[in-house]
Protein backbone atom coordinates (compact mmCIF):
# COMPACT_ATOMS: atom_id res chain seq x y z
CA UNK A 1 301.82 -79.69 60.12
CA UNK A 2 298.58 -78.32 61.87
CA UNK A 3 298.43 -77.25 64.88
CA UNK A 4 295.80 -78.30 67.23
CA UNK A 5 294.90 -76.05 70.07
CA UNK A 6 294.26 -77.67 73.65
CA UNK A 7 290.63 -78.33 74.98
CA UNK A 8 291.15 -75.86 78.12
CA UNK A 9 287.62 -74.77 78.60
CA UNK A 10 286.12 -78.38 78.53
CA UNK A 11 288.28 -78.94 81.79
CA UNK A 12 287.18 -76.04 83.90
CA UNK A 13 284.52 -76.14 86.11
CA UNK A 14 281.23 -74.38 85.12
CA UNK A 15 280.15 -71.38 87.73
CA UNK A 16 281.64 -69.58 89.92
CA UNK A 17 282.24 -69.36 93.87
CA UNK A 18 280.85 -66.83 96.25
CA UNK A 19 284.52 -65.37 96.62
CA UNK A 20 285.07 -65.15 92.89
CA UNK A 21 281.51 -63.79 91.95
CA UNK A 22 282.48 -60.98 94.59
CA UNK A 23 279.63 -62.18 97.23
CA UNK A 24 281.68 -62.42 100.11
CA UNK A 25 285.20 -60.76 100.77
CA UNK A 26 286.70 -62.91 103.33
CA UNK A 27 290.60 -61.15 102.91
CA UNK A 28 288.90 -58.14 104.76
CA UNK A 29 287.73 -60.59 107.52
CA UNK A 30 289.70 -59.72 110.71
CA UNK A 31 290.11 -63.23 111.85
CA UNK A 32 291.18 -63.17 115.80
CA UNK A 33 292.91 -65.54 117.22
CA UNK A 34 290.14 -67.38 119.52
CA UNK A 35 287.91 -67.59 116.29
CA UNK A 36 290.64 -69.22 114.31
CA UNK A 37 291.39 -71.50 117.54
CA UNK A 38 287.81 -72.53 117.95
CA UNK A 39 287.00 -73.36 113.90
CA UNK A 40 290.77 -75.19 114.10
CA UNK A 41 289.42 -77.74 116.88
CA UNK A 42 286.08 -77.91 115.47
CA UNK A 43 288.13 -79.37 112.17
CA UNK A 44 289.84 -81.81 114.72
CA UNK A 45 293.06 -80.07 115.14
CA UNK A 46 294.96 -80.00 118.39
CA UNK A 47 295.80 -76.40 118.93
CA UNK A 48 297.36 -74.95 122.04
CA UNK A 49 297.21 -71.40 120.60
CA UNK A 50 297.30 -69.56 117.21
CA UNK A 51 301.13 -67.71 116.11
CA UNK A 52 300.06 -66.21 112.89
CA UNK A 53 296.95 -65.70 110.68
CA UNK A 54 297.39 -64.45 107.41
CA UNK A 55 294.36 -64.03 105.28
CA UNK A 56 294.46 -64.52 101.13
CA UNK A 57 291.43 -63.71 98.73
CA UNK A 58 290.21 -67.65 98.57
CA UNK A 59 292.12 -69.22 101.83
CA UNK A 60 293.73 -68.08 105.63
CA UNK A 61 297.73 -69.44 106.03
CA UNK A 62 297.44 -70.15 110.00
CA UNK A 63 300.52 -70.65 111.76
CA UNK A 64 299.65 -72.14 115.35
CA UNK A 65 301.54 -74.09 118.14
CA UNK A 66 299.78 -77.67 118.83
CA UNK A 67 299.42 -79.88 122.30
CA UNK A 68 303.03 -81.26 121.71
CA UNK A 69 304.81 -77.62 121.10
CA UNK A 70 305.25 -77.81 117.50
CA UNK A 71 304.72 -75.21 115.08
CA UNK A 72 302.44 -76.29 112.32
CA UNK A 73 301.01 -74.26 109.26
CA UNK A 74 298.74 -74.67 106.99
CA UNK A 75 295.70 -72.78 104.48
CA UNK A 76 292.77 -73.76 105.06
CA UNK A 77 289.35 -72.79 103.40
CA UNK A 78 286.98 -69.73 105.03
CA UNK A 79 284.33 -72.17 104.79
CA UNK A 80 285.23 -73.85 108.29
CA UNK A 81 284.49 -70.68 109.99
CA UNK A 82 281.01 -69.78 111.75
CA UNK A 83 281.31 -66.34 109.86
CA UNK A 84 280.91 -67.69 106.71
CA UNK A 85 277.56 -69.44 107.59
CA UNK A 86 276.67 -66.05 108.60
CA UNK A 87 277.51 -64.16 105.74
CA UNK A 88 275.90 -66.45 103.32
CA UNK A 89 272.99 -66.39 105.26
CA UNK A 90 272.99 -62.72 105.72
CA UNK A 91 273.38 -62.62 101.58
CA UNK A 92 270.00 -65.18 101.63
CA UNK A 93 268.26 -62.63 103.61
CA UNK A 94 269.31 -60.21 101.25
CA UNK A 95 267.59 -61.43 98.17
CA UNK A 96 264.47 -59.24 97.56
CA UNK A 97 263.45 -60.91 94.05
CA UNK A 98 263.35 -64.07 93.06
CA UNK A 99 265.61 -63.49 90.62
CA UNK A 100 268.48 -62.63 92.53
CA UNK A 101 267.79 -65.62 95.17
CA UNK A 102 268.06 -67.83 91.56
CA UNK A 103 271.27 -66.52 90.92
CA UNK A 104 272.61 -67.63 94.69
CA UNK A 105 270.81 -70.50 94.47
CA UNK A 106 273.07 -71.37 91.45
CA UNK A 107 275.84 -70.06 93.02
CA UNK A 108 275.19 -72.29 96.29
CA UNK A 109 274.73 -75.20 94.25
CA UNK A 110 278.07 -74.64 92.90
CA UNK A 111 279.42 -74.15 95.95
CA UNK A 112 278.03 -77.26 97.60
CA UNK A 113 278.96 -79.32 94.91
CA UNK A 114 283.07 -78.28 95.02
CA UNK A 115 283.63 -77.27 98.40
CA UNK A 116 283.37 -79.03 101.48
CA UNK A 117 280.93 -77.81 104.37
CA UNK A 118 280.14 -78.77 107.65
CA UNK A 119 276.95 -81.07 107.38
CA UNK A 120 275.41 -78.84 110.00
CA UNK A 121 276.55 -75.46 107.87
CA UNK A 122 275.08 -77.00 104.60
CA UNK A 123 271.92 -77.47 106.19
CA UNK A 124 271.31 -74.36 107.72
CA UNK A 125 272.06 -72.77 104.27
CA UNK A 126 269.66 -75.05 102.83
CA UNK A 127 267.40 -74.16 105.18
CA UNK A 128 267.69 -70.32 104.82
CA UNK A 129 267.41 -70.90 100.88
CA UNK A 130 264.19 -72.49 101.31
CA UNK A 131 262.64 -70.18 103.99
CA UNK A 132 263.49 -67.37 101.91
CA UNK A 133 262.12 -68.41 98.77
CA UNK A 134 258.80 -69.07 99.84
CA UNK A 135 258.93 -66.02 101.26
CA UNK A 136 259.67 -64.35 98.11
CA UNK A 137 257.02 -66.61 96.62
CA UNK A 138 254.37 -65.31 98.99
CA UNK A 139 255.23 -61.64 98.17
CA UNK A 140 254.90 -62.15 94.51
CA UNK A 141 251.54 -63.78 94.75
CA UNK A 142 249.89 -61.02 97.10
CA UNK A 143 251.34 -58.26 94.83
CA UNK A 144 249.63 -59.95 91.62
């Protein structure tokens, strides 16, 4: 009998996320309470105030108390808070060849693609992409 080996790597997704390609470190965040608060209501939650945060390498665990006096929990992605647009955009600004803005390009694109974003967050990334290339375009033609 032969054995036939499983198909793993035709499953996985191709690329990688800003977390896993070691871009951002968002376990090293110190998340305080009124930022977790405010990016919990702007998600539509009804929170009366935040019990526990608990930060992991690709999530946050929050434990909070909502309108009614219940204790909820739950993980939810870095990407709902207004650091993350930050950092990504700080990591755009950061890109001083066109070669490294390729390689976050890619990166975004992957990241766009698997992960939800605020339509207003997406935007303003896109927006900071494209600023900063032609910027880098600009440079390269003056110093030809």
């Amino acid at each position: 009998m032969l054995y036939k080996p499983r198909k793993i790597n035709s499953y996985r997704r191709k690329g990688q996320s800003l977390i896993t390609a070691n871009k951002i470190k968002p376990e090293q965040w110190h998340i305080s309470h009124a930022e977790a608060k405010a990016a919990l209501i702007v998600k539509g939650y009804k929170v009366k105030q935040i019990k526990k945060i608990h930060c992991l390498k690709h999530q946050v665990c929050i434990s909070y108390w909502d309108e009614q006096g219940n204790i909820c929990s739950s993980f939810f992605s870095y990407r709902i808070f207004s650091r993350w647009q930050k950092e990504v955009e700080q990591l755009v600004d950061n890109c001083q060849i066109l070669k490294d803005w390729k390689k976050l390009n890619h990166i975004m694109q992957y990241e766009f693609a698997y992960y939800h974003y605020f339509q207003e967050m997406q935007d303003a990334i896109y927006t900071a992409l494209e600023n900063r290339l032609s910027v880098l375009k600009l440079t390269s033609q003056q110093a030809v």
